[in-house]
N, C-alpha and C. Protein backbone atom coordinates (compact mmCIF):
# COMPACT_ATOMS: atom_id res chain seq x y z
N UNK A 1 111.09 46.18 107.15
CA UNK A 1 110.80 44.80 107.54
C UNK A 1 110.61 43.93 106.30
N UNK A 2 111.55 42.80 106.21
CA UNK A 2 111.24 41.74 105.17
C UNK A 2 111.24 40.31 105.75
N UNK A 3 110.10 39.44 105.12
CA UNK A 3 109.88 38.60 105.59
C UNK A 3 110.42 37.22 104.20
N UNK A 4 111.21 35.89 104.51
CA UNK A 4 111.16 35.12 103.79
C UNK A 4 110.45 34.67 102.77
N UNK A 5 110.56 34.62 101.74
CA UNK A 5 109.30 33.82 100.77
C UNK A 5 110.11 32.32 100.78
N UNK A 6 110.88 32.69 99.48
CA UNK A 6 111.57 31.46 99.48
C UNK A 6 113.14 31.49 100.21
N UNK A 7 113.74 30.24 100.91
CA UNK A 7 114.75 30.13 101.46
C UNK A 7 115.78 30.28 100.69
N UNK A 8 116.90 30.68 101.16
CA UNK A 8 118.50 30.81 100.76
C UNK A 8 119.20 29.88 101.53
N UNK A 9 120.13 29.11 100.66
CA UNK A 9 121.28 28.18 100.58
C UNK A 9 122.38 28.87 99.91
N UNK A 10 123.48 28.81 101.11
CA UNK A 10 124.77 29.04 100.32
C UNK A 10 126.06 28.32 101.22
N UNK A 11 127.20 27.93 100.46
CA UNK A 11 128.16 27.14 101.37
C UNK A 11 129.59 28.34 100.91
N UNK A 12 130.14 28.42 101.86
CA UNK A 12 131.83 29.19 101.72
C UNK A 12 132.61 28.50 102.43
N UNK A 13 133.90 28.07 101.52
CA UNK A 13 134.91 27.55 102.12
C UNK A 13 136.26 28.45 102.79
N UNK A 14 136.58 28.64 104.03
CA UNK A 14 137.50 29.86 104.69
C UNK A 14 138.70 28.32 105.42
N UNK A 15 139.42 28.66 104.76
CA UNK A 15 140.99 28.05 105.34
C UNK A 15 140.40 26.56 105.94
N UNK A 16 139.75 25.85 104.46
CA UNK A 16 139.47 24.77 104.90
C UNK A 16 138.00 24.02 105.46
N UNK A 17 137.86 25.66 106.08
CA UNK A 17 136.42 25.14 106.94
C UNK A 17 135.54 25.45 105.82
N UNK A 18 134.18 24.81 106.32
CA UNK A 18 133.08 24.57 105.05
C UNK A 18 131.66 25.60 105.98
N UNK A 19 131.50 26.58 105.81
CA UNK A 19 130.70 27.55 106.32
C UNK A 19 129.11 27.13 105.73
N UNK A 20 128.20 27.02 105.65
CA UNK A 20 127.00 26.80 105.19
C UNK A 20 125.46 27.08 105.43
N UNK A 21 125.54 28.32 104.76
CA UNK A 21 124.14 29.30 105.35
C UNK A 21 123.29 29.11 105.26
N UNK A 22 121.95 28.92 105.84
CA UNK A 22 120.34 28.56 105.31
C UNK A 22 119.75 29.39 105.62
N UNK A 23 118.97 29.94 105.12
CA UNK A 23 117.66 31.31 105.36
C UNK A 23 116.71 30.51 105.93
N UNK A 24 115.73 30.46 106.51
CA UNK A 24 114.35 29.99 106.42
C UNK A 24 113.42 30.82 107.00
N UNK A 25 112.03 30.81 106.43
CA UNK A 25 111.02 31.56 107.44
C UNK A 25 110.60 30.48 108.00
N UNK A 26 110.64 31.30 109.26
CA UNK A 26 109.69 30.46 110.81
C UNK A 26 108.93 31.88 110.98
N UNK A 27 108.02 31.29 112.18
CA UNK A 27 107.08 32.31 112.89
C UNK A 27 107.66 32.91 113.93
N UNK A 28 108.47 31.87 114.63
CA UNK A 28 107.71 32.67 116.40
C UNK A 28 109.61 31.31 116.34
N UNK A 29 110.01 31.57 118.34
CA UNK A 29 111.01 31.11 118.55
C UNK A 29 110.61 29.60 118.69
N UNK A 30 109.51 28.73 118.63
CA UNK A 30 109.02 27.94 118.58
C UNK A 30 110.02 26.62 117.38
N UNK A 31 109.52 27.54 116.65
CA UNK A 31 110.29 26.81 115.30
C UNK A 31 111.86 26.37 115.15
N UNK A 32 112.33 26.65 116.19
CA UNK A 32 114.12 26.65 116.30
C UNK A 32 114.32 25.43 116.47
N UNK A 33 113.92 24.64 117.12
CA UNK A 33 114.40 23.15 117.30
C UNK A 33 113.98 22.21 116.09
N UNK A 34 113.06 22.78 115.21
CA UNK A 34 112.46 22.12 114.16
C UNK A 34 113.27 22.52 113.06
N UNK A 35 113.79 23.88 113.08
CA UNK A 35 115.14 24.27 112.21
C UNK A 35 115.93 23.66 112.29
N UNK A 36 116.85 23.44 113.00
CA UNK A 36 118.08 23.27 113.76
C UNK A 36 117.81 21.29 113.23
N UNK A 37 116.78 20.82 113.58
CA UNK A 37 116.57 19.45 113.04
C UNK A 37 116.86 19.07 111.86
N UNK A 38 116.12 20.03 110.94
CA UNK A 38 116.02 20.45 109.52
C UNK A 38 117.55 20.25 108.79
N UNK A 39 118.07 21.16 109.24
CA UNK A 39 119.63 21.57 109.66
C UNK A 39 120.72 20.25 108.77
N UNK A 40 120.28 19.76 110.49
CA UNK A 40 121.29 18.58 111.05
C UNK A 40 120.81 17.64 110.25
N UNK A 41 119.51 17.45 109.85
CA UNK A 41 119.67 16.15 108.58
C UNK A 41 119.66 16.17 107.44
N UNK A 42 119.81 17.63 107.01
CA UNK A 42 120.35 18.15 105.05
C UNK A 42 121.87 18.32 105.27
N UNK A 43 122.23 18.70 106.25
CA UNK A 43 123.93 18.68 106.39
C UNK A 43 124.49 18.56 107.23
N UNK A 44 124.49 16.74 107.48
CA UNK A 44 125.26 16.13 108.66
C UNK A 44 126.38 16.49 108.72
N UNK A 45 126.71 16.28 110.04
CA UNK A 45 128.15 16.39 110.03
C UNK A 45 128.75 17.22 110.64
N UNK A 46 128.14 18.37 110.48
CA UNK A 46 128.69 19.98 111.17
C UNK A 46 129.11 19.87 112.63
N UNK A 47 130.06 20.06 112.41
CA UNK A 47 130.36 20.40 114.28
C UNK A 47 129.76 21.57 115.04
N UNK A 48 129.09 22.55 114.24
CA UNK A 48 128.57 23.57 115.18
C UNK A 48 127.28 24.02 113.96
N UNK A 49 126.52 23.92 114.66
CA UNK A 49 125.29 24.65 113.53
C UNK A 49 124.82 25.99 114.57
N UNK A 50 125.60 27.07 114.46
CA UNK A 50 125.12 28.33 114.96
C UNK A 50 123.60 28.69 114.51
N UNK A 51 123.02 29.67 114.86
CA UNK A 51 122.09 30.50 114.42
C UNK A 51 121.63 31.93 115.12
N UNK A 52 120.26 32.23 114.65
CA UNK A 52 120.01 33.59 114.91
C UNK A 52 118.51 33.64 114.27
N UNK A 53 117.71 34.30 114.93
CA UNK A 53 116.02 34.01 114.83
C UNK A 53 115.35 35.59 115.69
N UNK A 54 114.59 36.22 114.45
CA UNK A 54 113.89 36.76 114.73
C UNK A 54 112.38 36.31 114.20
N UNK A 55 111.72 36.45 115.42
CA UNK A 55 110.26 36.18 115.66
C UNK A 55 109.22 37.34 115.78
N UNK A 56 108.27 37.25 115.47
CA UNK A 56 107.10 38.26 116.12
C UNK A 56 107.39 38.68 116.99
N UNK A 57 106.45 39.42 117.40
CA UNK A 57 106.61 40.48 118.52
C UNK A 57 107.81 40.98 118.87
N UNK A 58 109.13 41.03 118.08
CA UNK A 58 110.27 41.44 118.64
C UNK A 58 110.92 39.84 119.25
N UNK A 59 110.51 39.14 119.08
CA UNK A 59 111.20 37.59 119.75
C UNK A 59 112.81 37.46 118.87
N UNK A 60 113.63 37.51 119.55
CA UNK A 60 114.93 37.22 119.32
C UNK A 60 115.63 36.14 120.42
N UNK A 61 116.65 35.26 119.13
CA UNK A 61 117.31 33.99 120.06
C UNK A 61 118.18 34.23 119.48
N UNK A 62 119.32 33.54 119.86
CA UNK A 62 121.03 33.34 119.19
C UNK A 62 121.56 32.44 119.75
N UNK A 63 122.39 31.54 119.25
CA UNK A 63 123.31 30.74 119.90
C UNK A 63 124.74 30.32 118.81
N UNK A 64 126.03 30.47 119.71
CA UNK A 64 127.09 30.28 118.91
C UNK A 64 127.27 28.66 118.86
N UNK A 65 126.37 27.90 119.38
CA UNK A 65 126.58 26.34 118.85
C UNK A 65 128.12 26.05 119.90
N UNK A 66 128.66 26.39 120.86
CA UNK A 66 129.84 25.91 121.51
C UNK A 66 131.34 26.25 120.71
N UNK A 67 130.87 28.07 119.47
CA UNK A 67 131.86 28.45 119.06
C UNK A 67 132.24 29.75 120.08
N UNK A 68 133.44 30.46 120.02
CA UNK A 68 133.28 31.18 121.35
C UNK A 68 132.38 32.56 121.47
N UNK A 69 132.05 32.74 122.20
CA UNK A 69 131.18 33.97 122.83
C UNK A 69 131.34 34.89 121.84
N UNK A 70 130.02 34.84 121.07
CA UNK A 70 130.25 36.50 120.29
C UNK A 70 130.79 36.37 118.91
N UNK A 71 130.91 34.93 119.00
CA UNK A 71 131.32 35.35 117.30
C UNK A 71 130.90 34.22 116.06
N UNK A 72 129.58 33.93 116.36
CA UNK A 72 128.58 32.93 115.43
C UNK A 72 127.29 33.40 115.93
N UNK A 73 126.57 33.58 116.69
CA UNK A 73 124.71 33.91 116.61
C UNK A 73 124.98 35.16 116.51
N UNK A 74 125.99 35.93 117.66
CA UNK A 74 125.82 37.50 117.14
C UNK A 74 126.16 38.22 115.71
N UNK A 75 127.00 37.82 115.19
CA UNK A 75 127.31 38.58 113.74
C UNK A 75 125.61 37.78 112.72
N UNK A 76 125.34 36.89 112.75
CA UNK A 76 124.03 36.52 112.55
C UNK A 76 122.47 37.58 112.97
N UNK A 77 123.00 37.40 114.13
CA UNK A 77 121.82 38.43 114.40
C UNK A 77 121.57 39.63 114.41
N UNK A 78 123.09 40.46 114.27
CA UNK A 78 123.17 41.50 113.37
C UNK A 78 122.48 41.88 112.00
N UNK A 79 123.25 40.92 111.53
CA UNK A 79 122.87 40.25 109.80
C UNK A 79 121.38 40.85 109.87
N UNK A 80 120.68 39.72 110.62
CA UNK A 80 118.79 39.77 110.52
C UNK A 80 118.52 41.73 110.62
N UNK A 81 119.06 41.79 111.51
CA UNK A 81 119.10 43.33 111.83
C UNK A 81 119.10 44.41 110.91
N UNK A 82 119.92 44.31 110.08
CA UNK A 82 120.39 45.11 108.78
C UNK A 82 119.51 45.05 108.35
N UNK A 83 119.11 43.72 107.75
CA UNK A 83 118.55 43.47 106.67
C UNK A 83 117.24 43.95 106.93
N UNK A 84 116.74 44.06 108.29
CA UNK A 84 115.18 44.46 108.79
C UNK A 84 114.36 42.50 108.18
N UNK A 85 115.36 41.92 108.50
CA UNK A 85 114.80 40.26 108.62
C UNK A 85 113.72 40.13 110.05
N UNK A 86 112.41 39.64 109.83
CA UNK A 86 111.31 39.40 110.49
C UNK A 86 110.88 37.98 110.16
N UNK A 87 110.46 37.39 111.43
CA UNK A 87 109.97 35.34 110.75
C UNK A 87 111.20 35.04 110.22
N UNK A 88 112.06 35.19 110.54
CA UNK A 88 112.57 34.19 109.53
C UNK A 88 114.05 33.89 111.10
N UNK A 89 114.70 32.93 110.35
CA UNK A 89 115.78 31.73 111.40
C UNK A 89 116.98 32.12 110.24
N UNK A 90 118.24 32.06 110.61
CA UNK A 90 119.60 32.21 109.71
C UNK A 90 120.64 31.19 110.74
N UNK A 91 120.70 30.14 109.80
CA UNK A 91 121.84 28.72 110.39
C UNK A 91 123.00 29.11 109.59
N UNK A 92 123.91 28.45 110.33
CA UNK A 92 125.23 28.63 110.14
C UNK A 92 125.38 27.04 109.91
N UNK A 93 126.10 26.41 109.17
CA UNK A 93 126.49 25.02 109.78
C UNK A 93 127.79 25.23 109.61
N UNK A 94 128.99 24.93 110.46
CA UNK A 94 130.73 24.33 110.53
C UNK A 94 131.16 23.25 110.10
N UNK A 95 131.41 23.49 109.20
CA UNK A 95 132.26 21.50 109.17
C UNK A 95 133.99 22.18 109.31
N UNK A 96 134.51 22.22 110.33
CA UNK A 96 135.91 22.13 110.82
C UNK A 96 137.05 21.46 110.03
N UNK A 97 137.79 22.24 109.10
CA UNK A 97 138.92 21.94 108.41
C UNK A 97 140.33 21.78 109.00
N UNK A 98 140.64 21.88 110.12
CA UNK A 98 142.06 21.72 110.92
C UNK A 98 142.41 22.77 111.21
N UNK A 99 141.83 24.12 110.58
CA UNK A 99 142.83 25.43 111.09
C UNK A 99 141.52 26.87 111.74
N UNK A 100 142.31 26.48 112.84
CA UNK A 100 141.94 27.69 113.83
C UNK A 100 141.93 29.05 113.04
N UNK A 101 140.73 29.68 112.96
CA UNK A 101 140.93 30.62 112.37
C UNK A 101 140.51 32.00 113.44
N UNK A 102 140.67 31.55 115.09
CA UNK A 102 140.47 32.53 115.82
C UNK A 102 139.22 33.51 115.79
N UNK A 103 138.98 34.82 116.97
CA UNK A 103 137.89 35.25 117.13
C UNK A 103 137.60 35.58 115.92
N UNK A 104 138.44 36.98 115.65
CA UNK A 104 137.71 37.75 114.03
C UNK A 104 137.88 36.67 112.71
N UNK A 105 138.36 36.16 112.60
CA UNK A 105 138.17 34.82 111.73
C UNK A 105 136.99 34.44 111.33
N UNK A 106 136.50 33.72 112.63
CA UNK A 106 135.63 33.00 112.95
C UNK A 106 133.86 34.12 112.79
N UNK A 107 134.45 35.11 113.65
CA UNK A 107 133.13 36.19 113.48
C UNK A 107 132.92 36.76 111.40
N UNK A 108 133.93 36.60 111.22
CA UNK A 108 133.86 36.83 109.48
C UNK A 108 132.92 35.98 108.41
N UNK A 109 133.79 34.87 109.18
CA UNK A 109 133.28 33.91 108.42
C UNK A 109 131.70 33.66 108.43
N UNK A 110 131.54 34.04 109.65
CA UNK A 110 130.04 33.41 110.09
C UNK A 110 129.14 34.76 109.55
N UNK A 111 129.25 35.98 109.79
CA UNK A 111 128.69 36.99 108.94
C UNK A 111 128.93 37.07 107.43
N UNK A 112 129.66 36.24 106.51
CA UNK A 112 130.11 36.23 105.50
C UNK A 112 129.19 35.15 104.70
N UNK A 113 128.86 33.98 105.47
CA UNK A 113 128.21 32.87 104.96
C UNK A 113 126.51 33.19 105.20
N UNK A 114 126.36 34.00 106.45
CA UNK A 114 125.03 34.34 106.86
C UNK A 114 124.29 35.27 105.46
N UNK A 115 125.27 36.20 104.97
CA UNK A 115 125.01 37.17 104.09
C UNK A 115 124.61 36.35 102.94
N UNK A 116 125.64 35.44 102.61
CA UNK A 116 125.46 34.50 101.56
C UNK A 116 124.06 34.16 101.27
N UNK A 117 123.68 33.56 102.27
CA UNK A 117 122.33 32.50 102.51
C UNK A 117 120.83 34.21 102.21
N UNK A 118 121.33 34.90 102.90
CA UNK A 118 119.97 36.05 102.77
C UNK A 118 120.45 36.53 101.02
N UNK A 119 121.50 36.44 100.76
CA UNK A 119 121.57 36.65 99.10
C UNK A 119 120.79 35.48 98.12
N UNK A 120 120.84 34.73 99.03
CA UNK A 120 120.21 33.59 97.77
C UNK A 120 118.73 32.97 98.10
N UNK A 121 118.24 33.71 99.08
CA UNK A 121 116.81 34.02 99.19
C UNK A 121 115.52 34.99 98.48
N UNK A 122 114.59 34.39 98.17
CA UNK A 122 113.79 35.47 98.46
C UNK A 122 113.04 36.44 99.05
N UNK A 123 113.03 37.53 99.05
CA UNK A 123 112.19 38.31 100.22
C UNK A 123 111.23 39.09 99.77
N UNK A 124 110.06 39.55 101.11
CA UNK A 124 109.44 40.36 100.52
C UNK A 124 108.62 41.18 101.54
N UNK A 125 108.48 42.38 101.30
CA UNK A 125 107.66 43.21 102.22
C UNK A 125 106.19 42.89 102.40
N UNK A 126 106.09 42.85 103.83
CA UNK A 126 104.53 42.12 104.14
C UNK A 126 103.75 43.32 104.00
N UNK A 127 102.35 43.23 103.84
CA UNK A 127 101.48 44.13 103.98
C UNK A 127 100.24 43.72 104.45
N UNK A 128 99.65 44.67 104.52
CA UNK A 128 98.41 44.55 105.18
C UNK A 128 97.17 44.16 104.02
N UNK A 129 96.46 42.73 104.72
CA UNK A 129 94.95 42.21 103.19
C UNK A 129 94.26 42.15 104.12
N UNK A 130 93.42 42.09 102.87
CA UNK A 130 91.40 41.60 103.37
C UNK A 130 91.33 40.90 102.58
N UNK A 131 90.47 39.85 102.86
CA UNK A 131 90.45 38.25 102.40
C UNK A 131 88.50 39.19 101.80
N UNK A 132 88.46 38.90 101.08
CA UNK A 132 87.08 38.85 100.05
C UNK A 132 86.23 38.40 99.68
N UNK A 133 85.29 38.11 99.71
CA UNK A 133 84.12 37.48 98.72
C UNK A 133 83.38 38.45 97.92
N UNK A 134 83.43 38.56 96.26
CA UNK A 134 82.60 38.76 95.31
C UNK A 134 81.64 37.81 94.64
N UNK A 135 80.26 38.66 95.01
CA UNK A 135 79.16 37.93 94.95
C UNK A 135 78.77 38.05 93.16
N UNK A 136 78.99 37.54 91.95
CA UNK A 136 78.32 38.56 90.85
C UNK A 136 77.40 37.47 90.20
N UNK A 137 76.66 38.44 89.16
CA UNK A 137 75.83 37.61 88.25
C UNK A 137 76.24 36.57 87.69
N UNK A 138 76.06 35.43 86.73
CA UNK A 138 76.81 34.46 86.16
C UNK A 138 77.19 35.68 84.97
N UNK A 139 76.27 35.95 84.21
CA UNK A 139 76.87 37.00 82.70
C UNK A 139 77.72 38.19 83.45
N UNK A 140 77.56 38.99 84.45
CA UNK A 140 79.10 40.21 84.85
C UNK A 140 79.97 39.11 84.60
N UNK A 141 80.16 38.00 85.30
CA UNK A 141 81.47 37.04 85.65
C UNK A 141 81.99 37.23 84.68
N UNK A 142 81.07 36.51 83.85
CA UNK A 142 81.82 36.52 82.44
C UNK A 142 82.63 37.26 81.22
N UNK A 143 81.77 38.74 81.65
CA UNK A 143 82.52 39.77 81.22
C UNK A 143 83.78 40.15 81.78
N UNK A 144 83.52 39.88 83.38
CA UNK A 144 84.93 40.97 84.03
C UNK A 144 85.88 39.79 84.43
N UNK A 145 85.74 38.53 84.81
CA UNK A 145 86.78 37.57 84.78
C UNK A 145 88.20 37.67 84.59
N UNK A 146 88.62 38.39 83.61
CA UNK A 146 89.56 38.45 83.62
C UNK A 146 90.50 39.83 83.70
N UNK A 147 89.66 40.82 84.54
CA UNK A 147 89.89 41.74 85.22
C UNK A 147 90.64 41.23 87.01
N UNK A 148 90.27 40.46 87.10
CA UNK A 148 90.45 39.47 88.82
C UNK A 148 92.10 39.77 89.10
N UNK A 149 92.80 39.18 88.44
CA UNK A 149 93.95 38.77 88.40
C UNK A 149 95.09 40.32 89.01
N UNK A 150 94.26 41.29 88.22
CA UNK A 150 95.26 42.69 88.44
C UNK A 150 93.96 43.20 89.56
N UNK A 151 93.40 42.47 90.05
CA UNK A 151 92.76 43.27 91.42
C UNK A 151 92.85 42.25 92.97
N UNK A 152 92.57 41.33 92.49
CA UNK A 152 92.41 40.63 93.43
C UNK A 152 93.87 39.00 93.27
N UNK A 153 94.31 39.44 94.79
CA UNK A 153 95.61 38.00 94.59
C UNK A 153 94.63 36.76 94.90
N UNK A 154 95.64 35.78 94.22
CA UNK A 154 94.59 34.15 94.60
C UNK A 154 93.25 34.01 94.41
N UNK A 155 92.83 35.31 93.43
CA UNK A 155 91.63 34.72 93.06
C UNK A 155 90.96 33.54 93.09
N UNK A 156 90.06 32.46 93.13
CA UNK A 156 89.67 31.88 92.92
C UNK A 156 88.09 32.01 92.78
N UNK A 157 87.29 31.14 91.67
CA UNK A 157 85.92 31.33 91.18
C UNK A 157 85.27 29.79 91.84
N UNK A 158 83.91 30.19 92.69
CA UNK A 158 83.10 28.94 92.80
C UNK A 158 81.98 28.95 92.93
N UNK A 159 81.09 27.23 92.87
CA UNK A 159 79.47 27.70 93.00
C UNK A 159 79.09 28.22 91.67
N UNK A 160 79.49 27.93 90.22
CA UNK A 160 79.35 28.25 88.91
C UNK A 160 77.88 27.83 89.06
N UNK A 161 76.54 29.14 89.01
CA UNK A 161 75.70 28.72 88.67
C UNK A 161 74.78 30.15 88.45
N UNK A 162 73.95 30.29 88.81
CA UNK A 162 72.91 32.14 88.21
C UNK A 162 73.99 32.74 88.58
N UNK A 163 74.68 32.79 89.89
CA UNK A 163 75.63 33.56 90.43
C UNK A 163 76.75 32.76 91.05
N UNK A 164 78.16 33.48 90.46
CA UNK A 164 79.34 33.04 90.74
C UNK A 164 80.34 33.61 92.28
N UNK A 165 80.86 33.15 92.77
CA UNK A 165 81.18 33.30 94.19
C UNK A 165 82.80 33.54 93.57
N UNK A 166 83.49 34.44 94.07
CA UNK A 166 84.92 34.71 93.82
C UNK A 166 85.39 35.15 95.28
N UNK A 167 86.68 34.22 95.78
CA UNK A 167 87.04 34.40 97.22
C UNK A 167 88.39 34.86 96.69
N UNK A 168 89.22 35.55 97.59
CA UNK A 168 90.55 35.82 97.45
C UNK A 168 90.80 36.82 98.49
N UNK A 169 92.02 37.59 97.98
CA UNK A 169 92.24 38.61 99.22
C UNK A 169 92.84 39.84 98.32
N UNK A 170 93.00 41.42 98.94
CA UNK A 170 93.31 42.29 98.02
C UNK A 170 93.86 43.61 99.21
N UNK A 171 94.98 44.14 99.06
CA UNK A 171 95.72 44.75 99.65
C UNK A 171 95.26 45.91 100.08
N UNK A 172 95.33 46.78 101.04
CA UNK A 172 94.73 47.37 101.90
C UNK A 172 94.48 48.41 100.78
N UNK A 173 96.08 48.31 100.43
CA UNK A 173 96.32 49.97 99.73
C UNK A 173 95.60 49.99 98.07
N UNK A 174 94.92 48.57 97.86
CA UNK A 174 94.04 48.28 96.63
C UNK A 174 92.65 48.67 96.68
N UNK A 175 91.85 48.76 98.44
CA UNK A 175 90.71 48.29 98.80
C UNK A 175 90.01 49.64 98.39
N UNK A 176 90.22 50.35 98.04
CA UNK A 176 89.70 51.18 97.51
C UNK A 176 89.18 51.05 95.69
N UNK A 177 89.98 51.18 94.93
CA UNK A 177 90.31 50.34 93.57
C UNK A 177 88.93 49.11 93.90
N UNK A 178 89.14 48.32 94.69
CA UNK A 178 88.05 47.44 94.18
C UNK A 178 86.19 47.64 94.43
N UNK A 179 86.46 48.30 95.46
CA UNK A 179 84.91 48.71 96.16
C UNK A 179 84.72 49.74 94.67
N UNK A 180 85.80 50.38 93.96
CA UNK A 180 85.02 51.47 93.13
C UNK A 180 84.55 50.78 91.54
N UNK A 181 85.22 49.12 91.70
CA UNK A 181 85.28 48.36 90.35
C UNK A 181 83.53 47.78 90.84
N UNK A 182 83.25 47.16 91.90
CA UNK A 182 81.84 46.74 92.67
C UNK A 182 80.62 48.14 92.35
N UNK A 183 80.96 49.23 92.75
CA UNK A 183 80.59 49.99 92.41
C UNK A 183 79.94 50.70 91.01
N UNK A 184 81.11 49.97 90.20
CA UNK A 184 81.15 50.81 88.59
C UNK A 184 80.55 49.74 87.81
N UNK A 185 79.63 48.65 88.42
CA UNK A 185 78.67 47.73 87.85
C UNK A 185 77.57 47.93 87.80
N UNK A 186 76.78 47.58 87.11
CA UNK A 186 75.07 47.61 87.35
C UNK A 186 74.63 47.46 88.77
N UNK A 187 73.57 48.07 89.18
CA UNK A 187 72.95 48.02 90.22
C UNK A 187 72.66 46.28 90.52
N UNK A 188 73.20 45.80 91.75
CA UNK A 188 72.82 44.56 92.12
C UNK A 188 73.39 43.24 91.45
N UNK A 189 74.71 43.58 90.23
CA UNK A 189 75.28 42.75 89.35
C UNK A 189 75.88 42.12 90.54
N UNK A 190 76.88 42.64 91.53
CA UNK A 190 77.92 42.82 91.92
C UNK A 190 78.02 42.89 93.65
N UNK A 191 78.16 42.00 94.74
CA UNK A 191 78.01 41.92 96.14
C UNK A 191 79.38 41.92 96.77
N UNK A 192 80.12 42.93 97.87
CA UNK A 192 81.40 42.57 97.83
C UNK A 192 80.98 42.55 99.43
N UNK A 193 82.07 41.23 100.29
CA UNK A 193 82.15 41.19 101.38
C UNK A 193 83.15 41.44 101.78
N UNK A 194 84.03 41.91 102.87
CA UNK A 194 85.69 41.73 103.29
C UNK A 194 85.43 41.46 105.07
N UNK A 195 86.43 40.91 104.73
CA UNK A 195 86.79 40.20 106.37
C UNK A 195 87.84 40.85 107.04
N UNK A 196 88.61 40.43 108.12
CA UNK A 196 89.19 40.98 109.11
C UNK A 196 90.34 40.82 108.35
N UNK A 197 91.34 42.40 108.73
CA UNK A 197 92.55 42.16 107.96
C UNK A 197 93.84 41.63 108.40
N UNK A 198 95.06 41.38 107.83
CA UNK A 198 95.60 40.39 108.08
C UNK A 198 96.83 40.77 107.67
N UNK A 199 98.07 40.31 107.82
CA UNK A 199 99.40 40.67 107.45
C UNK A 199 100.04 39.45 106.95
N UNK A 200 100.55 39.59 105.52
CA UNK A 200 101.21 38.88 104.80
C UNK A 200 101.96 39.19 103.81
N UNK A 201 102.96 38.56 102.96
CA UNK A 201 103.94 38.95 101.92
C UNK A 201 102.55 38.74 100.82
N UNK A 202 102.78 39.38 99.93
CA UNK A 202 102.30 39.11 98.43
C UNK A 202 102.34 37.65 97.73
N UNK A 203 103.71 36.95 97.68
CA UNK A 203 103.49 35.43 97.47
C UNK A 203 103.28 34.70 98.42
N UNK A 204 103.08 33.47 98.73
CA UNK A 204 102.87 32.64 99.58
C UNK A 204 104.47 32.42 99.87
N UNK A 205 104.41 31.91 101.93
CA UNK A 205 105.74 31.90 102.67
C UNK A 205 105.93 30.99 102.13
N UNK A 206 106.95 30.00 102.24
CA UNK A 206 107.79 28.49 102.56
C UNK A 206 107.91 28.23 103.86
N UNK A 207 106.97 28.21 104.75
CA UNK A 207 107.24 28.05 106.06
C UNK A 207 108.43 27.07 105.80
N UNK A 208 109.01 27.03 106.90
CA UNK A 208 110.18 25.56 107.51
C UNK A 208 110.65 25.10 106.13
N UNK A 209 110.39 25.58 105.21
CA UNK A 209 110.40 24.37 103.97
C UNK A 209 112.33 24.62 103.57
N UNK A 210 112.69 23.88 103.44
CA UNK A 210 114.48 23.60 102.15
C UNK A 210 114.49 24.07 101.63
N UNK A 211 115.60 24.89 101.13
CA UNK A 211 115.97 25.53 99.46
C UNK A 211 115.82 24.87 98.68
């Protein structure tokens, strides 16, 4: 399973026609009409903006946009398939060059440009966090500060005063590693809280966002 970070843009020209792939992460099938919007006003014009959307829970949509049956959302939603694509939407846009390029043509093209667009994306395997609070002395802070970074993602430090407050989040398969760093402090330097865990990529998504 890979989920979008950043989106992929790519355009292929096949006997004229102008093929034009977009990656994006969405959540849920919700987001399709807000895609598809997205779409239609970065690249007017298209006579058919196909797609293909996998969502949570297993949520799958497709539509060939009024190209024929089977050969624009499905080679798309294949695509997502392979790739083990999760959250995320794959547009097709058409801009129509004069020549019929028939079923397998047409099914080529549209798996050809789809591939494109997941090539010029970023991806990344989600995992499982716990969001954190480290409670420490103002002087630990100061010593271990810059230990944070290779333990904890998105660190952030607040409340600079006897005692410093550090919120962030740290990977399931880390949570061990850090309870033994809390641990390997002076008695009472050092307070660790964790919260309910949560599933996410390592960088932050681009929801809906443009290449």
């Amino acid at each position: 399973m890979r989920w979008v970070v950043e989106p992929g843009l790519q355009a292929l020209t096949v006997r004229r026609s102008v093929f034009t792939g977009i990656l994006l992460a969405v959540d849920d099938v919700d987001h399709a009409q807000t895609a598809l919007g997205l779409a239609a006003t970065r690249i007017p014009g298209a006579g058919h903006y196909a797609f293909a959307l996998r969502g949570r829970r297993g949520q799958e949509v497709l539509s060939d946009a009024g190209e024929p049956a089977g050969t624009a959302g499905r080679p798309l939603l294949e695509l997502m398939r392979r790739h083990g694509l999760e959250r995320a939407m794959l547009v097709v846009a058409r801009h129509f060059g004069g020549v019929k390029l028939g079923r397998p043509g047409l099914y080529r093209a549209y798996l050809d440009a789809g591939a494109a667009a997941v090539a010029a994306a970023t991806l990344e395997r989600p995992e499982e966090w716990v969001p954190i609070t480290l409670t420490l002395r103002y002087p630990e802070y100061q010593l271990v500060q810059h230990d944070f970074p290779a333990i904890v993602q998105d660190a952030r430090a607040l409340n600079f005063s006897e005692r410093v407050e550090v919120q962030g989040r740290v990977a399931v398969r880390e949570r061990l590693r850090l309870e033994e760093f809390a641990r390997s402090r002076a008695p009472g330097a050092v307070e660790l809280n964790t919260g309910e865990s949560f599933v996410d990529t390592p960088h932050p998504r681009r929801l809906l966002m443009w290449p």
